[in-house]
C-alpha atoms as a PDB file:
ATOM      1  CA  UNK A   1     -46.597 -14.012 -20.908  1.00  0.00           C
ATOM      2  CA  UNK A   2     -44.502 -16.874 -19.597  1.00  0.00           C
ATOM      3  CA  UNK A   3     -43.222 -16.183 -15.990  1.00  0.00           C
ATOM      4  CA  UNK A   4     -41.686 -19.135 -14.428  1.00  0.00           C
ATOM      5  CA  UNK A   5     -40.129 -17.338 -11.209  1.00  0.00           C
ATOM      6  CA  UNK A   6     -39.403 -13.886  -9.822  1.00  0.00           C
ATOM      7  CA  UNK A   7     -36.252 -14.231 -10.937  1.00  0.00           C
ATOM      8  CA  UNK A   8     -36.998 -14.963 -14.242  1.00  0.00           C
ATOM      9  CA  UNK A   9     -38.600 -12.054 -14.688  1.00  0.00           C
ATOM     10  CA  UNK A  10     -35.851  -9.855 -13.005  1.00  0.00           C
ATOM     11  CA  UNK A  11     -33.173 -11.459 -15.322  1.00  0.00           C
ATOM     12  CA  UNK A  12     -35.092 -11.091 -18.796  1.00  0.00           C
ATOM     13  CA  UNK A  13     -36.122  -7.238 -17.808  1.00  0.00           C
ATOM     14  CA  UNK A  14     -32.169  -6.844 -16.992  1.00  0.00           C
ATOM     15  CA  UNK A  15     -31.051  -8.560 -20.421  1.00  0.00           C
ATOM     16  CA  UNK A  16     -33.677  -6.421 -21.965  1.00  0.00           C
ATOM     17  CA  UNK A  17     -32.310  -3.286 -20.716  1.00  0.00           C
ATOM     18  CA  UNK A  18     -28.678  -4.105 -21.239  1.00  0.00           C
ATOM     19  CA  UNK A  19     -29.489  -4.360 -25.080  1.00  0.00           C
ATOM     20  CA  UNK A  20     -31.115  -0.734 -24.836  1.00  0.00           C
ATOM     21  CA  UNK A  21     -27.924   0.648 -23.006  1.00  0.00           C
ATOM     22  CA  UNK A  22     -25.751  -1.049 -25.856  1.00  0.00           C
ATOM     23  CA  UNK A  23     -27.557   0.092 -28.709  1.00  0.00           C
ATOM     24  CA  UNK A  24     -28.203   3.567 -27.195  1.00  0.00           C
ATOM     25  CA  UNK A  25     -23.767   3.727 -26.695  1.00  0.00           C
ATOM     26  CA  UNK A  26     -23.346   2.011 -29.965  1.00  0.00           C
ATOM     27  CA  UNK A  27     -20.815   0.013 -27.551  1.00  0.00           C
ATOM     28  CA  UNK A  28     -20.284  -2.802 -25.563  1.00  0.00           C
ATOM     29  CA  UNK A  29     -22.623  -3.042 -22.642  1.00  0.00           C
ATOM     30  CA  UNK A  30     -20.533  -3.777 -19.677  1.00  0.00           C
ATOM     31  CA  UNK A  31     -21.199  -7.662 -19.361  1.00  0.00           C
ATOM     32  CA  UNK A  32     -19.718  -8.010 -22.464  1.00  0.00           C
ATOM     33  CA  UNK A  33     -15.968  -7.283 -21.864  1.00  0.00           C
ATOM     34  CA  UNK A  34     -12.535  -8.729 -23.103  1.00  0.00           C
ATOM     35  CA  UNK A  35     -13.305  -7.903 -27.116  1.00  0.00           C
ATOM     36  CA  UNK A  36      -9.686  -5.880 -28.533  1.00  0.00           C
ATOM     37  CA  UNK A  37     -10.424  -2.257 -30.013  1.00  0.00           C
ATOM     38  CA  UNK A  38      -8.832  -4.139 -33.054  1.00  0.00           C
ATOM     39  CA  UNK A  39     -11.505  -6.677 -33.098  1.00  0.00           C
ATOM     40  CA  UNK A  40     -12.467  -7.029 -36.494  1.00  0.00           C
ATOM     41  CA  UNK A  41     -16.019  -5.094 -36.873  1.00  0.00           C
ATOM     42  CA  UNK A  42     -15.865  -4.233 -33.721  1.00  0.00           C
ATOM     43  CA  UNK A  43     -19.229  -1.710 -33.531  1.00  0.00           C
ATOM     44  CA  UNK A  44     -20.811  -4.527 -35.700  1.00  0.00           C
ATOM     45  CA  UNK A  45     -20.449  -6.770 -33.261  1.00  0.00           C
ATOM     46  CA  UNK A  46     -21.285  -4.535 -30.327  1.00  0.00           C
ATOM     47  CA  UNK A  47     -24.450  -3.694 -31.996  1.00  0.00           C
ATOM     48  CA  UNK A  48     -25.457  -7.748 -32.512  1.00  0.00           C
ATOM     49  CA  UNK A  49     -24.727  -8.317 -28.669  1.00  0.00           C
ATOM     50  CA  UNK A  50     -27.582  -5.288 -27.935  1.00  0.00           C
ATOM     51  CA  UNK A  51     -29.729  -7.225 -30.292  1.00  0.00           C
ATOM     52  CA  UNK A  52     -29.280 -10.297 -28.646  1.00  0.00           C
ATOM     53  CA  UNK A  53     -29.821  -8.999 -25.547  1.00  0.00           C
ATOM     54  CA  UNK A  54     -32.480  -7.057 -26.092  1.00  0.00           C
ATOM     55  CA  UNK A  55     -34.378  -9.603 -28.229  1.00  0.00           C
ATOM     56  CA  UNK A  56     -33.678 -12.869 -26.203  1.00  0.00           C
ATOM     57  CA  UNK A  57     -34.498 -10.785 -23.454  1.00  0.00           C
ATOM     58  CA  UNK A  58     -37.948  -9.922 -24.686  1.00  0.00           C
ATOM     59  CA  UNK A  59     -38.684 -13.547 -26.387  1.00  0.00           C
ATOM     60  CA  UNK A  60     -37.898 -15.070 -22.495  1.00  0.00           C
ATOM     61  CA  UNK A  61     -41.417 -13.144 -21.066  1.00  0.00           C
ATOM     62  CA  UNK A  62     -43.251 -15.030 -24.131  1.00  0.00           C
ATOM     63  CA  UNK A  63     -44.712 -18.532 -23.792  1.00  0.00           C
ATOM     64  CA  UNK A  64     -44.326 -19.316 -27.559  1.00  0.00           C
ATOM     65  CA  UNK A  65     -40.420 -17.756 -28.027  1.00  0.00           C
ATOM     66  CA  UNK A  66     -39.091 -18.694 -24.444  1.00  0.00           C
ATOM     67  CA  UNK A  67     -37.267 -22.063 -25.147  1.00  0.00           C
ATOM     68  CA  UNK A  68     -35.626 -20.284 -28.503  1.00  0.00           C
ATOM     69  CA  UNK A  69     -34.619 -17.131 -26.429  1.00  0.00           C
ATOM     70  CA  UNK A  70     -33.444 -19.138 -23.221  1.00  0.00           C
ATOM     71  CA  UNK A  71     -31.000 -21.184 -26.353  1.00  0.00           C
ATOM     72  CA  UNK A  72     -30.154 -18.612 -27.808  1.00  0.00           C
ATOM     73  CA  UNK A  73     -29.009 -16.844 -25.150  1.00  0.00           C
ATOM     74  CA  UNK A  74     -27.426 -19.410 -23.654  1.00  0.00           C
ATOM     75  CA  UNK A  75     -25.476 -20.334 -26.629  1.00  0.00           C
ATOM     76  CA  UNK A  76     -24.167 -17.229 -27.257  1.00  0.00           C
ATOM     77  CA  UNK A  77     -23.142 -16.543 -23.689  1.00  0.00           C
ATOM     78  CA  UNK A  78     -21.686 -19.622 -23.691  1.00  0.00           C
ATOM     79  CA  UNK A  79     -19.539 -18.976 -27.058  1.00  0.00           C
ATOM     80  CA  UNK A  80     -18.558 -15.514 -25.733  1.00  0.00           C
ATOM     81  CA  UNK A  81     -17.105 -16.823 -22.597  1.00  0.00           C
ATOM     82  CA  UNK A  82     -14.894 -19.762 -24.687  1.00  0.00           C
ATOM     83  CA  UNK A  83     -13.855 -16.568 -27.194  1.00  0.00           C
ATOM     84  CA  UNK A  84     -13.092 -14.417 -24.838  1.00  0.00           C
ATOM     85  CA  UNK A  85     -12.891 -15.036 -21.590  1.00  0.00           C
ATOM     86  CA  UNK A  86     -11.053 -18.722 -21.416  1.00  0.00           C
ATOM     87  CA  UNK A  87      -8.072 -17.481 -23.551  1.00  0.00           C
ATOM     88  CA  UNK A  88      -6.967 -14.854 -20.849  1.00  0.00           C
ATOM     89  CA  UNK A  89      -6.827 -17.686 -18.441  1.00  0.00           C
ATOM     90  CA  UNK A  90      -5.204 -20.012 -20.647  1.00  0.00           C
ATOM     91  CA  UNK A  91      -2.277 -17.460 -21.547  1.00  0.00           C
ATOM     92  CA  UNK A  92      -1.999 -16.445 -17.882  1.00  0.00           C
ATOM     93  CA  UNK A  93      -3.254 -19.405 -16.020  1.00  0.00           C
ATOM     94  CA  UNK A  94      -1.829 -17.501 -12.752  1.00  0.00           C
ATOM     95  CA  UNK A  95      -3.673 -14.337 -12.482  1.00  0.00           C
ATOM     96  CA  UNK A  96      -6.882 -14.683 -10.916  1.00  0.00           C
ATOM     97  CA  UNK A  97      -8.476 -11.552 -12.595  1.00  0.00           C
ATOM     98  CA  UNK A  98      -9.284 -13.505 -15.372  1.00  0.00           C
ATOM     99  CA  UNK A  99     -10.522 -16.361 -13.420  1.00  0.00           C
ATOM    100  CA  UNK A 100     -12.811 -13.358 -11.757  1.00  0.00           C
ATOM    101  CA  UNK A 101     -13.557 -12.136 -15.226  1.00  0.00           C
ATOM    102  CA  UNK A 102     -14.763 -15.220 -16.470  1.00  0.00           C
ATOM    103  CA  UNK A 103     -16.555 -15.938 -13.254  1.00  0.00           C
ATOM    104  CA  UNK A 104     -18.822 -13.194 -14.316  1.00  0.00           C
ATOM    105  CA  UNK A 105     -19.643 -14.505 -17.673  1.00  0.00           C
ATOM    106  CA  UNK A 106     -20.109 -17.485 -15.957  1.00  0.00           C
ATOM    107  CA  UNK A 107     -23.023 -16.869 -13.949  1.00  0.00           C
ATOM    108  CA  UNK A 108     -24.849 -15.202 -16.905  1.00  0.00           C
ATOM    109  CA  UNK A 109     -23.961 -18.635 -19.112  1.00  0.00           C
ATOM    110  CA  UNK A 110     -25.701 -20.156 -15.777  1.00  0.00           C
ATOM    111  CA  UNK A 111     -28.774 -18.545 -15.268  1.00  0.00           C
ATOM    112  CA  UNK A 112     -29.545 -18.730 -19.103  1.00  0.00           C
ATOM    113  CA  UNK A 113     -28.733 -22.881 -18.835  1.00  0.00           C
ATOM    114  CA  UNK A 114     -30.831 -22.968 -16.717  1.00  0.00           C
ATOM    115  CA  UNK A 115     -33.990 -21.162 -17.953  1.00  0.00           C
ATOM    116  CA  UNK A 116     -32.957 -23.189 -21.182  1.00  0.00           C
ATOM    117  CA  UNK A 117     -33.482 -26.572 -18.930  1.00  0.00           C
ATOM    118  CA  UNK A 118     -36.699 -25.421 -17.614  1.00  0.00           C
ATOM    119  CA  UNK A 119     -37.948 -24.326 -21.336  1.00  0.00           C
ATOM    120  CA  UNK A 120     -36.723 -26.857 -23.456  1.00  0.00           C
ATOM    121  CA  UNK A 121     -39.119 -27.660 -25.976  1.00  0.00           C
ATOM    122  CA  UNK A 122     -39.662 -31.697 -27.529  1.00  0.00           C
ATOM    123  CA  UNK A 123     -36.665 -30.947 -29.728  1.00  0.00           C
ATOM    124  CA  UNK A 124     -33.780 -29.905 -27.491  1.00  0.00           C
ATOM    125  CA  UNK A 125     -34.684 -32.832 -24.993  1.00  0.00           C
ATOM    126  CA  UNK A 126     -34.845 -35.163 -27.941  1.00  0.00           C
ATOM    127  CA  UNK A 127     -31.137 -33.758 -29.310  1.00  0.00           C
ATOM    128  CA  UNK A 128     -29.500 -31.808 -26.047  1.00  0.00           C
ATOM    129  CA  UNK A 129     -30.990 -33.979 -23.565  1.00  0.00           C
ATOM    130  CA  UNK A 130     -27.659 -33.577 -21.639  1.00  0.00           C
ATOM    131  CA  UNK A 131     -28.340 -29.925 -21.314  1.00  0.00           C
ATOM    132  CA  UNK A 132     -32.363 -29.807 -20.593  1.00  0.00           C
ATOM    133  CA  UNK A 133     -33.978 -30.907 -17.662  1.00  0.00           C
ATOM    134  CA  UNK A 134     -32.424 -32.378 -14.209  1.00  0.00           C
ATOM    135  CA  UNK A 135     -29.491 -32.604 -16.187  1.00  0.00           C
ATOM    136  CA  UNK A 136     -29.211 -29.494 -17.425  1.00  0.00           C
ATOM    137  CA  UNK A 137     -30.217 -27.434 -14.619  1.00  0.00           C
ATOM    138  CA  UNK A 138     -27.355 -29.691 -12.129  1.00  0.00           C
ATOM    139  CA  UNK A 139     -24.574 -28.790 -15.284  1.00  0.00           C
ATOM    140  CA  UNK A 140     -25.523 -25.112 -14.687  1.00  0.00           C
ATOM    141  CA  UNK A 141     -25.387 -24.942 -10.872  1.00  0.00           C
ATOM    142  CA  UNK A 142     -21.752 -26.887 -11.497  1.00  0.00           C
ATOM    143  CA  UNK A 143     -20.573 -23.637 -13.478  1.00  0.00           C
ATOM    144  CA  UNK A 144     -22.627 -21.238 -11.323  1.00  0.00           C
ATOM    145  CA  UNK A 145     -20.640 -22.843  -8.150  1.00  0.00           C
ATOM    146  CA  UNK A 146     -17.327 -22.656 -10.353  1.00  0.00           C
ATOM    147  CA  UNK A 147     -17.824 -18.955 -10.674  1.00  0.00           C
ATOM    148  CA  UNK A 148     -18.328 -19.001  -6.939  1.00  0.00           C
ATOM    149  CA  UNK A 149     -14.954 -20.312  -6.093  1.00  0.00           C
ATOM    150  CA  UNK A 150     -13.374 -17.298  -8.439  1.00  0.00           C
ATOM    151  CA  UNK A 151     -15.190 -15.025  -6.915  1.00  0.00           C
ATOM    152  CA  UNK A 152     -14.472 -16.081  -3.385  1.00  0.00           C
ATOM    153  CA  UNK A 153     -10.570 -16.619  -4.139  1.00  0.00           C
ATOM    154  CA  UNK A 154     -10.101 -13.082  -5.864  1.00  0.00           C
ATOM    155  CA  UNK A 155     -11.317 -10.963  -2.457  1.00  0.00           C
ATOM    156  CA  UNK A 156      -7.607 -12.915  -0.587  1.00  0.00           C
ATOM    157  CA  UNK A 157      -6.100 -12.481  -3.904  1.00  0.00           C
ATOM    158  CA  UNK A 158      -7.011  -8.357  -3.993  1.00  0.00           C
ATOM    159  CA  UNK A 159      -7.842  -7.532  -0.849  1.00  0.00           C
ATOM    160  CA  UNK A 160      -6.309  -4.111  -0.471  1.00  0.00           C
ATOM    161  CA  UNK A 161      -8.589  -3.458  -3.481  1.00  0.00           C
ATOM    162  CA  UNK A 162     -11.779  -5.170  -1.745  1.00  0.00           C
ATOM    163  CA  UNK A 163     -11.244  -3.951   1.521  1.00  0.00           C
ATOM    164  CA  UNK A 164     -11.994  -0.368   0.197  1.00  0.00           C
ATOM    165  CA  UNK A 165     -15.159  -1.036  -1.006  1.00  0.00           C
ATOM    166  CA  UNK A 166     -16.773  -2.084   2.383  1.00  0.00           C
ATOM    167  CA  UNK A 167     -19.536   0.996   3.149  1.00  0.00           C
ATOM    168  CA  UNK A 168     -17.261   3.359   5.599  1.00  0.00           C
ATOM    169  CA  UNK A 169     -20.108   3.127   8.129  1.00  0.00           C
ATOM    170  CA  UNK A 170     -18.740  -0.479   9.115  1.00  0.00           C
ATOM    171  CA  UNK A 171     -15.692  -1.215  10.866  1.00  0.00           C
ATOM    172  CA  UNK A 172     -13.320  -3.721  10.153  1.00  0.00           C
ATOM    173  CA  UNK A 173     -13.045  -3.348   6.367  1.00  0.00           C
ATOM    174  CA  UNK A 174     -10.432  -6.243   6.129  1.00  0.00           C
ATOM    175  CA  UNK A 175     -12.542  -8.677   8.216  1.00  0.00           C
ATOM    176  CA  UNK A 176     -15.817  -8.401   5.826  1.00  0.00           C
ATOM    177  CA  UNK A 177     -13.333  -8.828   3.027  1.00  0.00           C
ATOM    178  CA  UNK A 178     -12.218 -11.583   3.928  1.00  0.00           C
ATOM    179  CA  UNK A 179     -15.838 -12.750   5.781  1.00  0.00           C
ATOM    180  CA  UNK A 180     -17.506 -12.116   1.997  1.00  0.00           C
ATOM    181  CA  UNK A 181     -14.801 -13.971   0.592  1.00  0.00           C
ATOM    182  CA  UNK A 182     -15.628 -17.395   2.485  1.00  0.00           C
ATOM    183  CA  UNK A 183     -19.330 -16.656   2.027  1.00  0.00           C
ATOM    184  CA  UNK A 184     -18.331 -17.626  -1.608  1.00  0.00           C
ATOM    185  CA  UNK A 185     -16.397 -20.650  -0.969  1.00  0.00           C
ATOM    186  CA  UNK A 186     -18.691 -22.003   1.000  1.00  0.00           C
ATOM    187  CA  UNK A 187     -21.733 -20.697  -0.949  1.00  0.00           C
ATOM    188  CA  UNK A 188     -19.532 -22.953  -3.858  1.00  0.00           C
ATOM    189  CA  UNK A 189     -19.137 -25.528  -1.733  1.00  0.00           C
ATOM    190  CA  UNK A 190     -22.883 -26.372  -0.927  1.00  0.00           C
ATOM    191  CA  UNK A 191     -23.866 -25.992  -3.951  1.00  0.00           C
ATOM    192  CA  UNK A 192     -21.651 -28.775  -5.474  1.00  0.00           C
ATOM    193  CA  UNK A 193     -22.247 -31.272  -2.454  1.00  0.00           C
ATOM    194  CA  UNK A 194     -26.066 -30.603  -2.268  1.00  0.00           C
ATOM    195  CA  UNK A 195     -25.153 -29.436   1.600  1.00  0.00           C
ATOM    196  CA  UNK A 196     -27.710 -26.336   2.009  1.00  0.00           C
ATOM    197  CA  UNK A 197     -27.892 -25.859  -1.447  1.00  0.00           C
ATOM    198  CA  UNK A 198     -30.919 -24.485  -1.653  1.00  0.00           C
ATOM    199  CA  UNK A 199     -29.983 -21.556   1.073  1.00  0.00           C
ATOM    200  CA  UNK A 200     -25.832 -21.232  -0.081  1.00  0.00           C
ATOM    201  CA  UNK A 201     -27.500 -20.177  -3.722  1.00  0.00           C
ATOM    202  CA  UNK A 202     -30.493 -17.760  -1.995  1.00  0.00           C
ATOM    203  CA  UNK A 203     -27.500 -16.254   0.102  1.00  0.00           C
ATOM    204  CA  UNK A 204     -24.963 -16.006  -2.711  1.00  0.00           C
ATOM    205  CA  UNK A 205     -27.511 -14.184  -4.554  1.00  0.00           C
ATOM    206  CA  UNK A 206     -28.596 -11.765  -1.623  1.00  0.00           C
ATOM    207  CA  UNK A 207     -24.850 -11.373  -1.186  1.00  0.00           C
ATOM    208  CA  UNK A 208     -24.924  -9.662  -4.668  1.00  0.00           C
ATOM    209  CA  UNK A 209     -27.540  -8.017  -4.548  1.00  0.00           C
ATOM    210  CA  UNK A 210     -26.137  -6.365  -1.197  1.00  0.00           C
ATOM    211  CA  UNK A 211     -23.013  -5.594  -2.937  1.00  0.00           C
ATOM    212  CA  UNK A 212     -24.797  -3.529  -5.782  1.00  0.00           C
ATOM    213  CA  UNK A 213     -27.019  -1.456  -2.923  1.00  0.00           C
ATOM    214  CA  UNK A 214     -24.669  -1.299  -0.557  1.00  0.00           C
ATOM    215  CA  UNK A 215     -21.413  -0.521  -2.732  1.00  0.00           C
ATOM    216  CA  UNK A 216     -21.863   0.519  -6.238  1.00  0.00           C
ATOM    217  CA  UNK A 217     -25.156   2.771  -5.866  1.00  0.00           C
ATOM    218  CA  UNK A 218     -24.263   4.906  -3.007  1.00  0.00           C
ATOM    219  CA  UNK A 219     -20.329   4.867  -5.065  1.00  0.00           C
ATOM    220  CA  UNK A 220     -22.487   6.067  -8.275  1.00  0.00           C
ATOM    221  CA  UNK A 221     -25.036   8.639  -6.253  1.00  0.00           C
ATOM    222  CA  UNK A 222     -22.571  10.308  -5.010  1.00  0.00           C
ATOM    223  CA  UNK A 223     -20.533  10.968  -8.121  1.00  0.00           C
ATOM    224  CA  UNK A 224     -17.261  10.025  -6.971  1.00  0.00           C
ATOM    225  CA  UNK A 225     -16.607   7.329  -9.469  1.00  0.00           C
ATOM    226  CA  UNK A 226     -15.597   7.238 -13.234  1.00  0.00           C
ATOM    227  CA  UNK A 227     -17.136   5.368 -15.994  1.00  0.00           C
ATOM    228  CA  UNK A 228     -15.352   2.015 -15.007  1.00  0.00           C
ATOM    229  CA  UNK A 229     -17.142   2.107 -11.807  1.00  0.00           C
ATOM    230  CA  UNK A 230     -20.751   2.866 -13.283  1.00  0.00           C
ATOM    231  CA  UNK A 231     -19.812  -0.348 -15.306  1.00  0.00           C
ATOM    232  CA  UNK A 232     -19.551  -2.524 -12.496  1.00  0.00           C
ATOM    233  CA  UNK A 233     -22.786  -1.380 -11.260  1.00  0.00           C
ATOM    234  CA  UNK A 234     -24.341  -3.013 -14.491  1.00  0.00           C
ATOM    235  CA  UNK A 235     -22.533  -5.532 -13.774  1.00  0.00           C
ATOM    236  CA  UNK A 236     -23.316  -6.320 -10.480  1.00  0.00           C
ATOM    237  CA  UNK A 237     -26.862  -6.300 -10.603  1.00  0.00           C
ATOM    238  CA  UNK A 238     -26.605  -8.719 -13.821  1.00  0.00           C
ATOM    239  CA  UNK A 239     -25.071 -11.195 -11.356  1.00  0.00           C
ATOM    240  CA  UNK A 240     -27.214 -10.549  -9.118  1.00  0.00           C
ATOM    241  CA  UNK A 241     -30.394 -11.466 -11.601  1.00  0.00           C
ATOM    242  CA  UNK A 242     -28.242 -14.688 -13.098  1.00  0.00           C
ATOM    243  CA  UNK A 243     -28.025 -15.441  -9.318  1.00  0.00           C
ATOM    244  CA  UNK A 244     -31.703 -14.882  -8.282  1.00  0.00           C
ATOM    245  CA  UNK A 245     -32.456 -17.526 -11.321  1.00  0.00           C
ATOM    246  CA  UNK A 246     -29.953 -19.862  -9.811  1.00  0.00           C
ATOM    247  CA  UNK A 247     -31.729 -19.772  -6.413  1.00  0.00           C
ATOM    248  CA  UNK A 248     -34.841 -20.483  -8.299  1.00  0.00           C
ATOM    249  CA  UNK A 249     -33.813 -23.495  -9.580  1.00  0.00           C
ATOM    250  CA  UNK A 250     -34.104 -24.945  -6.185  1.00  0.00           C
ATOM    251  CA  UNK A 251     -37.945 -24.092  -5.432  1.00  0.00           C
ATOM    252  CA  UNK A 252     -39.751 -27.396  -4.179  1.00  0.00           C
ATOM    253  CA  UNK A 253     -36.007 -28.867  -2.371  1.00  0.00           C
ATOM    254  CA  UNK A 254     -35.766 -28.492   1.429  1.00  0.00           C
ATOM    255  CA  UNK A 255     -33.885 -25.337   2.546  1.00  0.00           C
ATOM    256  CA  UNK A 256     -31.703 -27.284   5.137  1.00  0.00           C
ATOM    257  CA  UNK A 257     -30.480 -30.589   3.666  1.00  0.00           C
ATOM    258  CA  UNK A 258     -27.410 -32.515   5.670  1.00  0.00           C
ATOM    259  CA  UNK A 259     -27.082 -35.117   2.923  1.00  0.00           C
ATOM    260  CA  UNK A 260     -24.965 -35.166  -0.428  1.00  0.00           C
ATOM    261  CA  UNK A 261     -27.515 -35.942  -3.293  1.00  0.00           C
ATOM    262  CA  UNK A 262     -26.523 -36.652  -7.157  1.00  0.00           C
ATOM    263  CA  UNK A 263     -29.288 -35.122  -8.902  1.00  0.00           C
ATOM    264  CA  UNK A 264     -32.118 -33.051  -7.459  1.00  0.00           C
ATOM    265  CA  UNK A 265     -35.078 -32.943  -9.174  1.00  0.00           C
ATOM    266  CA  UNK A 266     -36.723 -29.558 -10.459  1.00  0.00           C
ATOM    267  CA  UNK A 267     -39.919 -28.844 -11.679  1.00  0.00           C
ATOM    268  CA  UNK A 268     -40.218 -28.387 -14.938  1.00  0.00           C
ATOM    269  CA  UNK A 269     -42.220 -25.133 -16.393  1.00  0.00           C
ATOM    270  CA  UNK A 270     -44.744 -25.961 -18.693  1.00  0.00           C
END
């Protein structure tokens, strides 16, 4: 087996088990929204996502198939988003669900770029230099930090639907809105200046992660919550996996650095 970080691991077993859940609905799993009930072939297609998923997933544990899964993956992420995600934005640049939406694909498209950097055999560095190595891995944390922003702008832009959602055991439901909200801004903010990036992605990712424990699985436990909400369970802890590889990408760089830097160097996997 090929195991390049914890959260490599965590991220294929969660791909992996998102293509069981999709072939066992003979539906969509939840990460991949925005497809019209019109869609031509429409189960067709939901059954080739739960293959990808599930076979990407288990070529990314393999030394031999982990480049091919990581581009594979990545490219079809990376289509899916363009298909459909981008258009909602494009035909109603003003609403910042989609921008939220596509935030969420977006963090998926980055933790596959960047296991695709790490595992990028002779040929993609040859061809897709651009997208393997330093380069590669900086391009992802650029999206990653993109989705960031969405994220943080959509709890101002629906906070009496955010506000909610904070655990009733804490007070000031507004104020953690709006305190989670900046954690993502700012999170998106170090990460593109190279200001604490190395701690903004480790505490964007716990900041997922706390979301899924603290909100979705007590919401699901307790069976107050419809299908929609199980679905954003799933999708929570995807994020949080994508984000766990994201924070990976910064092993061997200072937790605490004060400087802007253009390009940080990563190790590569071999």
């Amino acid at each position: 087996m090929r195991i390049a970080s914890a959260g490599h691991a965590v991220f294929a077993a969660t791909v992996i088990a998102l293509g069981i859940l999709g072939l066992i609905r003979g539906d969509f799993a939840p990460i991949w929204q925005g497809v019209p009930k019109d869609f031509p072939a429409y189960e067709a297609l939901a059954y080739l996502c739960a293959l990808v998923c599930l076979i990407c997933g288990t070529g990314l544990l393999w030394r031999r198939t982990a480049g091919t899964a990581a581009r594979v993956l990545f490219a079809y992420l990376l289509l899916w988003m363009l298909l459909f995600k981008v258009p909602y934005i494009a035909r109603a640049p003003t609403v910042e669900v989609y921008y939220q939406s596509c935030g969420e694909t977006a963090v998926l498209v980055a933790g596959a770029w960047a296991l695709y950097a790490w595992f990028a055999g002779s040929w993609d560095r040859r061809k897709l230099g651009f997208a393997t190595g330093d380069s590669g891995v900086g391009l992802a944390r650029t999206l990653y930090a993109a989705a960031l922003i969405a994220f943080g702008l959509s709890h101002f832009a629906y906070l009496k639907l955010t506000a909610p959602l904070v655990p009733s055991w804490l007070p000031w439901h507004v104020g953690w809105a709006y305190l989670t909200g900046c954690a993502y801004l700012a999170a998106a903010a170090a990460v593109l200046s190279g200001i604490c990036a190395r701690l903004a992605a480790a505490l964007s990712a716990l900041q997922m992660g706390l979301f899924t424990l603290l909100v979705w699985v007590p919401l699901v436990a307790a069976g107050v919550i419809g299908q929609g909400q199980r679905e954003e369970l799933v999708i929570s802890w995807a994020l949080t996996a994508a984000a766990w590889v994201m924070s990976d990408s910064y092993r061997g760089m200072p937790w605490l650095t004060f400087r802007w830097h253009g390009s940080a160097a990563v190790r590569r996997i071999s």
